[in-house]
N, C-alpha and C. Protein backbone atom coordinates (compact mmCIF):
# COMPACT_ATOMS: atom_id res chain seq x y z
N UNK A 1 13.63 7.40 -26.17
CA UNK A 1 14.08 8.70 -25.74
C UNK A 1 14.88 8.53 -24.44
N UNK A 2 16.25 8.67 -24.38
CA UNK A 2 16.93 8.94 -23.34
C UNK A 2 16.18 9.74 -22.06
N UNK A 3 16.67 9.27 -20.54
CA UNK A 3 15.92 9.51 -19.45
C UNK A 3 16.86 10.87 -19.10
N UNK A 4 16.08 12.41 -18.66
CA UNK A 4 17.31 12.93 -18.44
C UNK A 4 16.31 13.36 -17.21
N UNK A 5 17.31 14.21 -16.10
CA UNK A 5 16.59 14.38 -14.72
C UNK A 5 15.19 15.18 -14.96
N UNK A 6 15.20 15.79 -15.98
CA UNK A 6 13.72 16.37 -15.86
C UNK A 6 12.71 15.89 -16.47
N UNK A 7 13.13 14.61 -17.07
CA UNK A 7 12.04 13.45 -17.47
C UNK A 7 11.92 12.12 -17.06
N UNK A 8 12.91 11.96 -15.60
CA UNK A 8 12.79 10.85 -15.22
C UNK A 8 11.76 10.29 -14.01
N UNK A 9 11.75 10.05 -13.99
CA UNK A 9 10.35 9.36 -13.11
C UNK A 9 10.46 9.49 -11.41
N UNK A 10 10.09 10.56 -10.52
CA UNK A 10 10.81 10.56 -9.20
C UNK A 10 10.57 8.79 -8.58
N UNK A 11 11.76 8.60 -7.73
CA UNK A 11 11.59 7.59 -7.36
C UNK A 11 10.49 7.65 -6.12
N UNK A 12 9.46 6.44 -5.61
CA UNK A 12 8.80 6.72 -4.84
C UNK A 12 9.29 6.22 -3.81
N UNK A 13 8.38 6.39 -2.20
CA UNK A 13 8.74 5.94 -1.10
C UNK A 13 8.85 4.30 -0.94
N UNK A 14 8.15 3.66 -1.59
CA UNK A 14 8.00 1.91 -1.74
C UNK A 14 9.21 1.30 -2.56
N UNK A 15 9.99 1.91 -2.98
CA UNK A 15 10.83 1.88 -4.28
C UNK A 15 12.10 0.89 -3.84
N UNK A 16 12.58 1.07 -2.62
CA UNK A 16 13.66 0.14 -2.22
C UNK A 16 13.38 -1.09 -1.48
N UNK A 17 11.44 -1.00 -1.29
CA UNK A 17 11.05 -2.45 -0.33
C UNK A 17 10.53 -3.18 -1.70
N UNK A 18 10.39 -2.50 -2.69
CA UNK A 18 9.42 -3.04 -3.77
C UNK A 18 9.68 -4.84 -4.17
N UNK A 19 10.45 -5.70 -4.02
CA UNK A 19 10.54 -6.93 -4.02
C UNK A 19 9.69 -7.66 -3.06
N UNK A 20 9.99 -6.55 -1.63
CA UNK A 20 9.44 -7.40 -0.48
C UNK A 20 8.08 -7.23 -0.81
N UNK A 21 7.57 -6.49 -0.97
CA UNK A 21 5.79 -5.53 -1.09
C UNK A 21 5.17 -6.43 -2.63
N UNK A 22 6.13 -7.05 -3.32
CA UNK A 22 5.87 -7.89 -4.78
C UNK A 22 5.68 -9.03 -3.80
N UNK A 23 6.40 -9.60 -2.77
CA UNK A 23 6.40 -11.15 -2.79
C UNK A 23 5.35 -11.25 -1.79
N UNK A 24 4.96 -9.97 -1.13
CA UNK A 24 3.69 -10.16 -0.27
C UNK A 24 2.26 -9.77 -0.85
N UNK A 25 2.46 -9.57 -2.04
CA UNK A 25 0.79 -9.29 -2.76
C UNK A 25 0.73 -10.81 -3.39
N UNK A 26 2.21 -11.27 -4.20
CA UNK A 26 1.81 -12.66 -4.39
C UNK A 26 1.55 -13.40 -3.14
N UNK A 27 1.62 -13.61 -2.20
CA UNK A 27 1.25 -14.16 -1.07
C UNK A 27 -0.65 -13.91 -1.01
N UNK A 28 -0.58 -12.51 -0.80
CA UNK A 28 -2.19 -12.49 -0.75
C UNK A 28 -2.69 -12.95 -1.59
N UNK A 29 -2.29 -12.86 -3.16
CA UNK A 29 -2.94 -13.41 -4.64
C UNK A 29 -3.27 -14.67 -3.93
N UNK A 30 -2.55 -15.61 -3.42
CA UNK A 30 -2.67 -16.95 -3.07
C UNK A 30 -3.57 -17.34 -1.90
N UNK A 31 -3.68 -16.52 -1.25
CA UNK A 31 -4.48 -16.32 -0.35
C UNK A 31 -6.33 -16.33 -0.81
N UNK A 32 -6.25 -15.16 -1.84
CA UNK A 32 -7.45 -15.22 -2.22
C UNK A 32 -7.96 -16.61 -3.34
N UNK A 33 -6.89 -16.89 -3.91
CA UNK A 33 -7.35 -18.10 -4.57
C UNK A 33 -7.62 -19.58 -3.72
N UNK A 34 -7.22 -19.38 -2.55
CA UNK A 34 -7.32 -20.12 -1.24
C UNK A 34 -9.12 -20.07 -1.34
N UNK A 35 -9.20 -18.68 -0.98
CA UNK A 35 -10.80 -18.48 -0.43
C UNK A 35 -11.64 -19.07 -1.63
N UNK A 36 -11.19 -18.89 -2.96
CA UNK A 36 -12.29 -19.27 -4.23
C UNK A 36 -12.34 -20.44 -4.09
N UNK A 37 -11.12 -21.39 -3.66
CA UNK A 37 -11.61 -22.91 -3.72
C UNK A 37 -12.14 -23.48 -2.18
N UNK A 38 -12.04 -22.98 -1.57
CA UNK A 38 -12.79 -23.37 -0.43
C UNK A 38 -14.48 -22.86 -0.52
N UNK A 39 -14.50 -21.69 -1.36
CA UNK A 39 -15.99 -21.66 -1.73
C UNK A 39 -16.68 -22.86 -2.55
N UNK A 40 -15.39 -23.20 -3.65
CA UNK A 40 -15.95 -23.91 -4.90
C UNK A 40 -16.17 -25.35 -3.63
N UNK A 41 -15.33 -25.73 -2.76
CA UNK A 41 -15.41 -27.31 -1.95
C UNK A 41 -16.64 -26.59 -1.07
N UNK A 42 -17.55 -25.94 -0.68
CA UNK A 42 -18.27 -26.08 -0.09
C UNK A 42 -18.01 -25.67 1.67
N UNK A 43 -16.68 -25.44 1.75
CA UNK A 43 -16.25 -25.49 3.08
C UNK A 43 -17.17 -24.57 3.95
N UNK A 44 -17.06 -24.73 5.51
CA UNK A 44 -17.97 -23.95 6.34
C UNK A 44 -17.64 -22.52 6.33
N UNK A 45 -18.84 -22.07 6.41
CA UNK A 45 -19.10 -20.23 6.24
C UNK A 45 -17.88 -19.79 7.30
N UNK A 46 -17.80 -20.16 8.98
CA UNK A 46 -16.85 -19.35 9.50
C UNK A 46 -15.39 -19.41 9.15
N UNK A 47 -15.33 -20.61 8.63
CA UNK A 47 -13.75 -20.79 7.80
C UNK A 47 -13.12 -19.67 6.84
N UNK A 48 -14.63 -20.03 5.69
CA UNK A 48 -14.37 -18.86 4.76
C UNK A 48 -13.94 -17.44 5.56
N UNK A 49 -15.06 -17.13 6.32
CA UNK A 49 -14.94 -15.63 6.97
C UNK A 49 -13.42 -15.50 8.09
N UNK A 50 -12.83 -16.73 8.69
CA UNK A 50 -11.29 -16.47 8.86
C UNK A 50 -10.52 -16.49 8.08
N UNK A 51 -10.69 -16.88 6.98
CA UNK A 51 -9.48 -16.66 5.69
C UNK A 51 -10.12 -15.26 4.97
N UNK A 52 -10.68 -14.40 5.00
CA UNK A 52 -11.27 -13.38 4.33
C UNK A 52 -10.97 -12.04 5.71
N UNK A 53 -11.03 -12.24 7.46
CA UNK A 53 -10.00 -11.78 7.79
C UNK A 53 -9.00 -11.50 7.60
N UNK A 54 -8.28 -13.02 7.73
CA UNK A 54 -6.68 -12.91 7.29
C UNK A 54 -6.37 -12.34 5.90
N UNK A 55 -7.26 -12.49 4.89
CA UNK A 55 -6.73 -11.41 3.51
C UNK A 55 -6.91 -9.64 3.97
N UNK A 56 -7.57 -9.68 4.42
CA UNK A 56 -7.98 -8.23 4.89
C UNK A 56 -6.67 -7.58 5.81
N UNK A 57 -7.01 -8.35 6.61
CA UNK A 57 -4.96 -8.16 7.94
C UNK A 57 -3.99 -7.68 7.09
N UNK A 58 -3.46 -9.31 6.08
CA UNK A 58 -2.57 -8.39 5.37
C UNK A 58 -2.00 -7.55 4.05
N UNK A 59 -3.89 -7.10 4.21
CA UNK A 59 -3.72 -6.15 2.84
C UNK A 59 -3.62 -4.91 3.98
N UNK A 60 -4.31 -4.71 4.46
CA UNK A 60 -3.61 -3.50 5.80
C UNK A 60 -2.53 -3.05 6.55
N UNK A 61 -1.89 -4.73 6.66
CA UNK A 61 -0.47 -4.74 7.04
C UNK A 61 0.66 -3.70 5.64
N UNK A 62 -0.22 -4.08 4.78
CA UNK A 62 0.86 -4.05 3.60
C UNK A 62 0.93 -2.79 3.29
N UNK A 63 -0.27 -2.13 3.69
CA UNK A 63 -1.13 -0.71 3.13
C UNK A 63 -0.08 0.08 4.13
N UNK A 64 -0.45 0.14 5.37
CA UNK A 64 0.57 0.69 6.72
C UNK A 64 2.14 0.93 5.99
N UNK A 65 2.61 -0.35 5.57
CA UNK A 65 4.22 -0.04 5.34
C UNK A 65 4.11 0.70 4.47
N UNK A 66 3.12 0.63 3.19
CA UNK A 66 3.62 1.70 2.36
C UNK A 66 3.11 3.05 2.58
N UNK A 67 2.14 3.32 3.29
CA UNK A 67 2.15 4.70 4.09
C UNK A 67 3.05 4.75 4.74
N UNK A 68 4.18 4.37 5.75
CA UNK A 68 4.79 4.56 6.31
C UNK A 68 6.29 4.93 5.26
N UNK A 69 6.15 4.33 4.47
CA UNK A 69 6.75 5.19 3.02
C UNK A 69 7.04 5.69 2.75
N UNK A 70 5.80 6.43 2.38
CA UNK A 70 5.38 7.43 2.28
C UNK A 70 5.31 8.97 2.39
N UNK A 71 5.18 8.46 4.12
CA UNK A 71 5.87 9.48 5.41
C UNK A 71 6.95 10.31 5.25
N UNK A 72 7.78 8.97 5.66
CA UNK A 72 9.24 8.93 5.63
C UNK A 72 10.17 9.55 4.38
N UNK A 73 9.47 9.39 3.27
CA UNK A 73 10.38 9.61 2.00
C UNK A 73 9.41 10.92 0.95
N UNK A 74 8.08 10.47 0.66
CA UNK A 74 7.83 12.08 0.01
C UNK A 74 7.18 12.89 1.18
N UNK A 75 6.65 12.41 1.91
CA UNK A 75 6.44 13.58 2.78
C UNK A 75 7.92 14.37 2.77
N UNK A 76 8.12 14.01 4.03
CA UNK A 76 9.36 14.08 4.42
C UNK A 76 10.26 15.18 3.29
N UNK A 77 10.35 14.41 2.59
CA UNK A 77 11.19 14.77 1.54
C UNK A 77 10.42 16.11 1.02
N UNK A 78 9.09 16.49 0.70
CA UNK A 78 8.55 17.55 0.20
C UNK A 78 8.61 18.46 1.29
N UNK A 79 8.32 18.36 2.53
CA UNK A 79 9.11 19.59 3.86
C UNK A 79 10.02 19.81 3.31
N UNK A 80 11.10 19.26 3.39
CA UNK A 80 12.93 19.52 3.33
C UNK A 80 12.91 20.15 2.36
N UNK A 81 12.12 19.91 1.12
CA UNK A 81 12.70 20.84 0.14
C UNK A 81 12.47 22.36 -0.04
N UNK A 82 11.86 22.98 0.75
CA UNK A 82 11.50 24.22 1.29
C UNK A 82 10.66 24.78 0.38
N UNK A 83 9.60 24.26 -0.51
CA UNK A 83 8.90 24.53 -1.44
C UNK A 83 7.12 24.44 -0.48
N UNK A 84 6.56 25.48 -0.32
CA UNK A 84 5.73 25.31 0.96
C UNK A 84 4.46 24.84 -0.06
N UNK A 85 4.53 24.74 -1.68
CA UNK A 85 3.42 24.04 -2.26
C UNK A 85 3.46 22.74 -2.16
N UNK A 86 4.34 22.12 -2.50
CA UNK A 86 4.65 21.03 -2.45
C UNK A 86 4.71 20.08 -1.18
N UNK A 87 5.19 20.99 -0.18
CA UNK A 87 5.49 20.58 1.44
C UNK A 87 3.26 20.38 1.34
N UNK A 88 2.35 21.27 1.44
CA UNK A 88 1.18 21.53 1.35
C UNK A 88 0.40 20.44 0.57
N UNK A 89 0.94 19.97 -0.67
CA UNK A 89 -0.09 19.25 -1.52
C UNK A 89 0.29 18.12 -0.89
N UNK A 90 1.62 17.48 -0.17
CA UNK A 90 2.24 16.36 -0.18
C UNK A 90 1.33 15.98 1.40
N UNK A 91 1.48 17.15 2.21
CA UNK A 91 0.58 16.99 3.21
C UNK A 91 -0.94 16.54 3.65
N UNK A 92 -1.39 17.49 2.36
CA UNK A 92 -3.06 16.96 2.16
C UNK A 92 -3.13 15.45 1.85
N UNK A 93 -2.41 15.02 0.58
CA UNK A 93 -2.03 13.62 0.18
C UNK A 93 -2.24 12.92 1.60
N UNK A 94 -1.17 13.23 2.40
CA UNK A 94 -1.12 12.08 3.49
C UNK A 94 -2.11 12.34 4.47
N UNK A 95 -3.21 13.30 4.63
CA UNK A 95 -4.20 13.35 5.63
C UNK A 95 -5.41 12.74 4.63
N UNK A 96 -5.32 12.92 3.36
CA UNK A 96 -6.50 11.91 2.63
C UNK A 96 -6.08 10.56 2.48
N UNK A 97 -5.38 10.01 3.11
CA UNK A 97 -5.10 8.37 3.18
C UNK A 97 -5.14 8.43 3.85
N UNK A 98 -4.80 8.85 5.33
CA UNK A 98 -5.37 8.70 6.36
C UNK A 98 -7.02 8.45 6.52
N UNK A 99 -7.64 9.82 6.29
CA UNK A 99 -8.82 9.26 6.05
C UNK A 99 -9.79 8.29 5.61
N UNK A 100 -8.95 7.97 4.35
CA UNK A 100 -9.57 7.00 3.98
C UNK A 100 -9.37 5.42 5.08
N UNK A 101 -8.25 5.14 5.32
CA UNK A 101 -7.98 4.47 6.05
C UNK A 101 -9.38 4.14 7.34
N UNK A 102 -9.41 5.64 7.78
CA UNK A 102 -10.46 5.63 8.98
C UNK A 102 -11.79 5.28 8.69
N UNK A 103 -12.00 5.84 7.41
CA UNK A 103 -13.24 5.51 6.56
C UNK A 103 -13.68 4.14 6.41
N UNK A 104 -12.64 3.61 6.31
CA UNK A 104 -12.87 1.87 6.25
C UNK A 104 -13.09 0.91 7.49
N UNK A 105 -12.80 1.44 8.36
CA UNK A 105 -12.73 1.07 10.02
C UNK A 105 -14.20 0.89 10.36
């Protein structure tokens, strides 16, 4: 079925970093398969627990840019369009990731 504007898929806020945000989850993928074989060799507990930091860093790092995204492009973008439901649901959206965010802290 042909894509026409009222069945096409809005583009999201991650949509133009999406290569960079691909080559940094494969990074973490590698990261965590880091941690499985340093479990499987036996390596020392605080080792493990600095490489299980550092996965954590930059899954947060990664989390941030795409909230910042987010922000920037549907927030943003749902204000401007002068639709005060949408401006409203898009808002709640970004104060419940926030939260959650804090939730995890």
């Amino acid at each position: 079925m042909p894509t026409t504007p009222e069945t096409a898929k809005p583009a999201r806020g991650y949509a133009l970093a999406k290569d960079d945000y691909r080559t940094r989850l494969r990074r973490i993928e590698g990261q965590v398969r880091g941690l499985q074989r340093m479990i499987d060799a036996d390596e020392y507990c605080i080792d493990v627990l600095t490489q299980i930091a550092a996965v954590n860093t930059a899954l947060e790092s990664l989390a941030f840019m795409i909230l910042d995204d987010h922000v920037n492009h549907c927030v943003a973008g749902a204000l401007a369009s002068g639709d005060p439901a949408e401006a409203e649901a898009k808002s709640k959206e970004l104060l419940e990731a926030v939260h959650r965010f804090a939730r995890v802290r």
